[in-house]
Protein backbone atom coordinates (compact mmCIF):
# COMPACT_ATOMS: atom_id res chain seq x y z
CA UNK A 1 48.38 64.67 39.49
CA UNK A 2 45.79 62.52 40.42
CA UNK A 3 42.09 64.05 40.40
CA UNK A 4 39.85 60.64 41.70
CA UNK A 5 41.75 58.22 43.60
CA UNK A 6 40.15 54.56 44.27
CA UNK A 7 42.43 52.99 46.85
CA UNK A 8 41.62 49.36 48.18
CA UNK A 9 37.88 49.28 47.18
CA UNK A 10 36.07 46.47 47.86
CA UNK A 11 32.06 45.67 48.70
CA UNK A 12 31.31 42.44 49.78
CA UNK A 13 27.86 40.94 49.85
CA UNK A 14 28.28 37.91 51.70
CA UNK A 15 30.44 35.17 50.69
CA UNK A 16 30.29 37.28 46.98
CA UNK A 17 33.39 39.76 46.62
CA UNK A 18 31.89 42.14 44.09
CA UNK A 19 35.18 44.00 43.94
CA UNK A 20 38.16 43.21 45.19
CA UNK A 21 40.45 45.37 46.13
CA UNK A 22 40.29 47.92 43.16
CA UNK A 23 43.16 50.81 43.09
CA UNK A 24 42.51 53.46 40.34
CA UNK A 25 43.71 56.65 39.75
CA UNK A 26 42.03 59.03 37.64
CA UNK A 27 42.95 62.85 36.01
CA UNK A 28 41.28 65.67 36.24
CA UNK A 29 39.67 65.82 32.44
CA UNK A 30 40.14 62.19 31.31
CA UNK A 31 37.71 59.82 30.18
CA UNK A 32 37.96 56.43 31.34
CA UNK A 33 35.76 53.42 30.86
CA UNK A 34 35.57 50.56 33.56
CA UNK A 35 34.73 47.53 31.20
CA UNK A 36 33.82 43.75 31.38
CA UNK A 37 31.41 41.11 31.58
CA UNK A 38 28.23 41.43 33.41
CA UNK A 39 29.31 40.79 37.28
CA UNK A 40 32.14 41.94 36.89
CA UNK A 41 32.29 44.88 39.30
CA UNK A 42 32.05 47.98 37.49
CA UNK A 43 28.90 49.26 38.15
CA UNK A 44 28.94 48.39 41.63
CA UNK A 45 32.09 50.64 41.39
CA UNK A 46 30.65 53.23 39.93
CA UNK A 47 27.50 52.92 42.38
CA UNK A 48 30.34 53.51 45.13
CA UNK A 49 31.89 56.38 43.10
CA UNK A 50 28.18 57.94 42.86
CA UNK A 51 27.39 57.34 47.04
CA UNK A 52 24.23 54.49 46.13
CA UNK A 53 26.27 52.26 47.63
CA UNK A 54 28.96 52.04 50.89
CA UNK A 55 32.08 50.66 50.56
CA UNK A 56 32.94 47.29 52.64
CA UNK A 57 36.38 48.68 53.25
CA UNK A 58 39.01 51.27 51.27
CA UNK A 59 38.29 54.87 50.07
CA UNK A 60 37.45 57.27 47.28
CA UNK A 61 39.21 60.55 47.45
CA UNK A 62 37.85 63.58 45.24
CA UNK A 63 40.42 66.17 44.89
CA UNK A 64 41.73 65.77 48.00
CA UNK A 65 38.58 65.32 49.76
CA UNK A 66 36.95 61.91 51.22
CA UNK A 67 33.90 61.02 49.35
CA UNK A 68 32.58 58.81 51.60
CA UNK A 69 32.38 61.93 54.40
CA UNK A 70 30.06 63.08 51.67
CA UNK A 71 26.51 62.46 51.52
CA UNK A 72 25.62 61.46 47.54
CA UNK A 73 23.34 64.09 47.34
CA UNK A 74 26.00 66.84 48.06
CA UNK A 75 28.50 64.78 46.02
CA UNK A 76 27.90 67.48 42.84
CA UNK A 77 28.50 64.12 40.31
CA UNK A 78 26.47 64.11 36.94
CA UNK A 79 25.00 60.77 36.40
CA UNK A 80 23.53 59.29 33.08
CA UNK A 81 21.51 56.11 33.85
CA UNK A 82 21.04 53.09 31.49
CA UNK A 83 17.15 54.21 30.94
CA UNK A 84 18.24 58.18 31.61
CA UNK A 85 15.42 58.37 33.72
CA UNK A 86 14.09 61.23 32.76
CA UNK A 87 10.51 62.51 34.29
CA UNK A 88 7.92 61.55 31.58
CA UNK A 89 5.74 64.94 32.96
CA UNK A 90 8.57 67.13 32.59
CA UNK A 91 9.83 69.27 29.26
CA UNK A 92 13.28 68.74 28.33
CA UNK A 93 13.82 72.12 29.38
CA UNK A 94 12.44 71.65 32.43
CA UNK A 95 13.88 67.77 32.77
CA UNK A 96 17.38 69.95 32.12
CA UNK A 97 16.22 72.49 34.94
CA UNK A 98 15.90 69.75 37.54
CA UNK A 99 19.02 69.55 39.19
CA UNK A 100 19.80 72.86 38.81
CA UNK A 101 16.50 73.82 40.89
CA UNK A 102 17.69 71.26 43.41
CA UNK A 103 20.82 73.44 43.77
CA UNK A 104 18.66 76.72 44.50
CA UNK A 105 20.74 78.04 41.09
CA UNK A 106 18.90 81.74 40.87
CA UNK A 107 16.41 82.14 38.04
CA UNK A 108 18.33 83.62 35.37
CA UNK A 109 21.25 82.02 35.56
CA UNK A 110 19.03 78.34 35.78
CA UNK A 111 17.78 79.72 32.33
CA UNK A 112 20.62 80.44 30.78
CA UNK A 113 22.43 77.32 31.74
CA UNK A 114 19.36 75.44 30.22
CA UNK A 115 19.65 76.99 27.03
CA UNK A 116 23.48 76.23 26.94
CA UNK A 117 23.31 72.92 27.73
CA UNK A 118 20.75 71.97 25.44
CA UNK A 119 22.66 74.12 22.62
CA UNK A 120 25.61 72.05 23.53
CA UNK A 121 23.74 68.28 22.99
CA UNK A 122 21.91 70.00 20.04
CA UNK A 123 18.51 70.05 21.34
CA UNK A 124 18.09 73.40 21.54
CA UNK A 125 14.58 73.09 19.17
CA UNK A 126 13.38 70.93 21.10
CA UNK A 127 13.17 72.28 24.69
CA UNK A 128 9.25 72.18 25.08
CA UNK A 129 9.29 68.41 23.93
CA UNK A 130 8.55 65.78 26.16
CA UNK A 131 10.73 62.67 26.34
CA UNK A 132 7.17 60.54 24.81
CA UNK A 133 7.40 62.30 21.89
CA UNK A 134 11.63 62.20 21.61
CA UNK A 135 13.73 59.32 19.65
CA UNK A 136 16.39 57.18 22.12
CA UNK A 137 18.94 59.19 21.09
CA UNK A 138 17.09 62.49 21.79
CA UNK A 139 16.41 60.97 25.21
CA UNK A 140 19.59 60.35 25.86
CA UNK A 141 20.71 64.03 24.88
CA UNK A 142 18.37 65.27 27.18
CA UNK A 143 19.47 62.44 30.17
CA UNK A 144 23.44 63.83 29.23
CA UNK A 145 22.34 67.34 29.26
CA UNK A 146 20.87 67.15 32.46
CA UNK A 147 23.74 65.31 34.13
CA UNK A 148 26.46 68.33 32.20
CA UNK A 149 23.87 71.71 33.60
CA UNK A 150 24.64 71.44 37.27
CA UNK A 151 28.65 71.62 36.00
CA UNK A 152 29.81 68.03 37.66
CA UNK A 153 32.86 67.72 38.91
CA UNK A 154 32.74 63.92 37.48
CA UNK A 155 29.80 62.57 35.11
CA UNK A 156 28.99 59.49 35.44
CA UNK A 157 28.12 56.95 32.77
CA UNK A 158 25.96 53.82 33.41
CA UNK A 159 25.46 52.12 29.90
CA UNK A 160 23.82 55.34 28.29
CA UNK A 161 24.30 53.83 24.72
CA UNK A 162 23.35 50.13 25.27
CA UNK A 163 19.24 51.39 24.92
CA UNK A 164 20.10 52.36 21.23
CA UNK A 165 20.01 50.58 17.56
CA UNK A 166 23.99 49.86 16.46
CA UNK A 167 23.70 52.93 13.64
CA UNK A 168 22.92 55.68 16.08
CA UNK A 169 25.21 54.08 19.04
CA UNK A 170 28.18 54.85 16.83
CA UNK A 171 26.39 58.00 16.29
CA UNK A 172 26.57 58.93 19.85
CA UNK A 173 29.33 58.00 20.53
CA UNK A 174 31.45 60.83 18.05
CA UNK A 175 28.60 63.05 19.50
CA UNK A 176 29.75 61.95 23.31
CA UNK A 177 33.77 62.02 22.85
CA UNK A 178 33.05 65.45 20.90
CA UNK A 179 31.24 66.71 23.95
CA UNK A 180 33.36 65.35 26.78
CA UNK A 181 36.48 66.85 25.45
CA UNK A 182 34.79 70.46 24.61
CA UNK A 183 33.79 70.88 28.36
CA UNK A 184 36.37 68.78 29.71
CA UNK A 185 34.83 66.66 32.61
CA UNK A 186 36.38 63.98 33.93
CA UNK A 187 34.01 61.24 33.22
CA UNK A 188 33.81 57.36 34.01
CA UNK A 189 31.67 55.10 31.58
CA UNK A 190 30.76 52.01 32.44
CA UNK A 191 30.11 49.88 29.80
CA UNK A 192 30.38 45.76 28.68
CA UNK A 193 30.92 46.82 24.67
CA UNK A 194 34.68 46.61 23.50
CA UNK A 195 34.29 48.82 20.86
CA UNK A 196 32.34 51.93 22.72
CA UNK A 197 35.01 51.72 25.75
CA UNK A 198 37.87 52.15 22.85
CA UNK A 199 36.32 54.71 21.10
CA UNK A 200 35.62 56.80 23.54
CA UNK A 201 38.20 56.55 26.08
CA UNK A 202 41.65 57.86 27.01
CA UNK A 203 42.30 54.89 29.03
CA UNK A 204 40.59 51.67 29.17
CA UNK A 205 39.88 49.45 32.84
CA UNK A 206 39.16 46.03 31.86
CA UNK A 207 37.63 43.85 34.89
CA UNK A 208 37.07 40.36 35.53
CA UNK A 209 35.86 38.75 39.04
CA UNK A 210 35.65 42.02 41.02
CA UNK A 211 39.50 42.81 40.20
CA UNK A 212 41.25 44.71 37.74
CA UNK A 213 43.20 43.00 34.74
CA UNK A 214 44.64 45.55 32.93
CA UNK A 215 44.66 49.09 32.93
CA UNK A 216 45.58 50.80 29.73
CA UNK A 217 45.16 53.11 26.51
CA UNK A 218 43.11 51.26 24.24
CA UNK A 219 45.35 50.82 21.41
CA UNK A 220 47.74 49.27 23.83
CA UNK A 221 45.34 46.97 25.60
CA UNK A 222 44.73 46.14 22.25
CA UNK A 223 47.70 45.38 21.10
CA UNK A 224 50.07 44.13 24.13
CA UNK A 225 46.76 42.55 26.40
CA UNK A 226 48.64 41.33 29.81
CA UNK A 227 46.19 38.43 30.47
CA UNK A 228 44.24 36.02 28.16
CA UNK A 229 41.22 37.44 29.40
CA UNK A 230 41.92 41.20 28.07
CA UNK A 231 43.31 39.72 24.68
CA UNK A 232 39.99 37.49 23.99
CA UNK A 233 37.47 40.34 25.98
CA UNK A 234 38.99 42.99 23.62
CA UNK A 235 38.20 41.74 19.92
CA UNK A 236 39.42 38.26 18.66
CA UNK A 237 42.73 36.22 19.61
CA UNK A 238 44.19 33.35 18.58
CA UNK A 239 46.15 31.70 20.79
CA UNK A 240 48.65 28.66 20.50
CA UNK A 241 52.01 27.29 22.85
CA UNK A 242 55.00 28.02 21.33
CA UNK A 243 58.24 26.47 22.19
CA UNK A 244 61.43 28.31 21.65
CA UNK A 245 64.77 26.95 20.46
CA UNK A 246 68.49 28.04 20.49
CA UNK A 247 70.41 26.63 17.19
CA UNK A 248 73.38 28.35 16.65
CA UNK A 249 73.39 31.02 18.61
CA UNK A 250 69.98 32.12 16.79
CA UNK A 251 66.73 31.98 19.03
CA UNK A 252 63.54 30.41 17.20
CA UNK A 253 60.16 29.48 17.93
CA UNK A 254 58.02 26.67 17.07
CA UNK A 255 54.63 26.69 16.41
CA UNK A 256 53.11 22.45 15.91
CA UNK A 257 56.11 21.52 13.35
CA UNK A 258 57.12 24.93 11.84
CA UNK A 259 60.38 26.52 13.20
CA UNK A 260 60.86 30.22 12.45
CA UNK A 261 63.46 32.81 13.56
CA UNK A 262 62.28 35.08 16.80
CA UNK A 263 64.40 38.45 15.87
CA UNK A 264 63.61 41.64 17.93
CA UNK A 265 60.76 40.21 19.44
CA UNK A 266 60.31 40.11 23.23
CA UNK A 267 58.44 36.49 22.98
CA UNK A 268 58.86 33.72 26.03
CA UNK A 269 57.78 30.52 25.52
CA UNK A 270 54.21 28.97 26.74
CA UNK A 271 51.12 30.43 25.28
CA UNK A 272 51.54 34.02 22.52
CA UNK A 273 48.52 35.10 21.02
CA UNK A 274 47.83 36.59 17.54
CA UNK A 275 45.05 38.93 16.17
CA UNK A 276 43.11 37.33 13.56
CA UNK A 277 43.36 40.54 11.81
CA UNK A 278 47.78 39.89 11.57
CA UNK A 279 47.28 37.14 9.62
CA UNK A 280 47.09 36.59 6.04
CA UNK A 281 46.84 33.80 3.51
CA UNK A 282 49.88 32.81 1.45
CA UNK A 283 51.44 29.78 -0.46
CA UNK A 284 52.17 26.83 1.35
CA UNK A 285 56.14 27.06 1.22
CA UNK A 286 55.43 30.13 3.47
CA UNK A 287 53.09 28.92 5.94
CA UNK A 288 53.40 28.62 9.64
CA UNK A 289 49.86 26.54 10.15
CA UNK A 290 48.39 24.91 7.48
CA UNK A 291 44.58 24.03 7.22
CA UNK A 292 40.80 23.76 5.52
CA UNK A 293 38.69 26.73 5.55
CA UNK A 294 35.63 25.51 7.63
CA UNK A 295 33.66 29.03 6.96
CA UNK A 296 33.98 31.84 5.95
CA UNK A 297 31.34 35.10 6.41
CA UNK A 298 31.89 38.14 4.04
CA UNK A 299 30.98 41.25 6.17
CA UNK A 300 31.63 44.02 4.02
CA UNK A 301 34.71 45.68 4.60
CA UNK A 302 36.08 42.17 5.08
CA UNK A 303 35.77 38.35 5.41
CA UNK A 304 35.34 36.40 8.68
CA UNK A 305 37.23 33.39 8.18
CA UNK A 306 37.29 30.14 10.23
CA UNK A 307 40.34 27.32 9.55
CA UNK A 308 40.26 24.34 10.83
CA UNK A 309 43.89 23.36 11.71
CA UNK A 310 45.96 20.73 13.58
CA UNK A 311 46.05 22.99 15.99
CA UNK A 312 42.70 23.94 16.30
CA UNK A 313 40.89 26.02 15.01
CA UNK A 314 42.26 29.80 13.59
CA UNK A 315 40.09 33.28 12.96
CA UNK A 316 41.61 35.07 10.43
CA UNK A 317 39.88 38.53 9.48
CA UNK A 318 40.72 39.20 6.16
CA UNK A 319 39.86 42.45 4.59
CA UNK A 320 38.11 43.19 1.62
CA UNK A 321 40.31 43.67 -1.80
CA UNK A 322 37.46 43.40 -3.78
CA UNK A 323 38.65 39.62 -4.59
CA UNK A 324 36.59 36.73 -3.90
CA UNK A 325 38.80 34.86 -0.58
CA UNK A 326 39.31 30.53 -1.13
CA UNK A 327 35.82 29.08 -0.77
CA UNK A 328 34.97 26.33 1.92
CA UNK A 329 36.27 22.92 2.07
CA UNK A 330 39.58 24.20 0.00
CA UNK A 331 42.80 23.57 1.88
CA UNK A 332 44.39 27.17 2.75
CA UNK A 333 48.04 28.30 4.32
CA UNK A 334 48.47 30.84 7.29
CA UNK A 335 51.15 33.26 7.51
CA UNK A 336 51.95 35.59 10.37
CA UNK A 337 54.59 37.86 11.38
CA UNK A 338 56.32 37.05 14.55
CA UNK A 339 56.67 40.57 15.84
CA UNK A 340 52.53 40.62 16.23
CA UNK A 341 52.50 37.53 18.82
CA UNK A 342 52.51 38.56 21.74
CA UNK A 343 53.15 36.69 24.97
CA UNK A 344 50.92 36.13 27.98
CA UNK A 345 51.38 36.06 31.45
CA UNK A 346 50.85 33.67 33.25
């Protein structure tokens, strides 16, 4: 059953459609990330989610009650902003304490819920800190903890991670998932970075325009995108047109001048994409594309590879055997199986 429903949503500024008639329905307990390009819509969605701003037309239904009846300040949401806006004068105890003194939460129990929250993010040594003298990450345990001690019935995620270096982003981001699914709050990130809205969420809401694209559990976003914007927004794709053929009662595809046989595959023709990561080098008698390695960047568990094709050029990810991959300039054959295509719609 259906905990947050988004049915219709749209805010218009102007002639500018910021979202576009957005239906979303959300579980009690699940963590889902709204995630795209910068303009895409999502935080002005979660900005309607949170009460900041009012809806042009359609609604947002909480457990069975209308949110927008509800004032945001009586909205009981946790909210992490991008900068976690934390008071500079305040402890992180007493940064912690805020909302729950806002509540009138009686003096003993405010305590105790301090201490438990800040137990919970790990920060229990450093409750009489304040957030000048605290690391970005610490800051942001603090900014989570705060959001998690008045016990929302969604938290909210603006960005949190985006202020941090790459090495404690993926950090925080075991430390988040590892939190969210101890206390179990629904929560909605939002968030532009592929790989933080796949690691952390049970389903993924990728956006383009103000509308949705696909909705989805990562791996299968992933791996069966419905649009050519989810399959190049999530990771790498190649993409080429591929005719198919009937000879024989066999069905076959055709990729430039190479003919191959299309068996349990669900492939149309017109334009299939493949990961960069499903294809591999091989001798030329086995090749589907054939082609001259324009670069290639070793990245540790792998090589970035660039070949430069008739067709254009192809990013194959190959990963790291501990062998040194054909050097630049050196004529190289691709090979692909046709079960990892996938087609797109139109």
């Amino acid at each position: 059953m259906s905990y947050l429903v988004l049915d219709g949503l749209t805010k218009q500024y102007g002639s500018i459609m910021a979202v576009d008639d957005l239906h979303l329905e959300i579980k009690k307990g699940e963590f889902v990330s709204l995630l795209g390009p910068s303009g895409c819509g999502k935080t002005t969605t979660l900005q309607m989610i949170a009460g900041f701003v009012d809806p042009t037309k359609g609604s947002i239904v909480l457990d069975g009650k209308d949110l927008l009846r509800i004032p945001a300040n009586k909205r009981g949401l946790g909210i992490v902003f991008q900068n976690y806006a934390l008071f500079p004068h305040m402890t992180a105890a007493q940064n912690v304490a805020f909302g729950l003194e806002m509540l009138k939460v009686c003096k003993d129990e405010l305590s105790s819920r301090v201490k438990e929250t800040l137990s919970l993010v790990g920060l229990s040594h450093l409750a009489d800190r304040f957030p000048a003298r605290m690391s970005g990450g610490q800051q942001q345990r603090v900014a989570l903890a705060r959001a998690l001690a008045i016990r929302p019935s969604i938290l909210l995620l603006d960005e949190p991670l985006s202020n941090l270096d790459a090495k404690l982003r993926e950090e925080m981001q075991l430390e988040l998932r590892s939190i969210q699914r101890l206390v179990g709050t629904t929560t909605i990130l939002v968030t532009h970075d592929q790989s933080e809205a796949m690691a952390l969420s049970d389903r993924v809401v990728v956006m383009n325009q103000g509308r949705i694209e696909q909705i989805a559990e990562p791996y299968i976003a992933y791996e069966k995108p419905e649009t050519e914007f989810v399959s190049g927004f999530l990771g790498k794709a190649n993409s080429f047109i591929m005719g198919v053929r009937i000879e024989g009662g066999n069905v076959f595809g055709q990729i430039g001048e190479k003919k191959f046989p299309l068996r349990d595959t669900k492939l149309s023709a017109g334009k299939v994409i493949i990961r960069p990561e499903k294809i591999s080098f091989c001798l030329q008698e086995s090749a589907i594309l054939s082609g001259k390695m324009k670069s290639r960047v070793f990245q540790g568990n792998h090589w970035l590879c660039q070949v430069e094709t008739t067709l254009g050029g192809v990013t194959v990810i190959q990963q790291n055997d501990g062998k040194e991959i054909a050097p630049e300039g050196s004529e190289v054959h691709l090979n692909w199986k046709p079960e990892d295509m996938r087609s797109l719609n139109a």
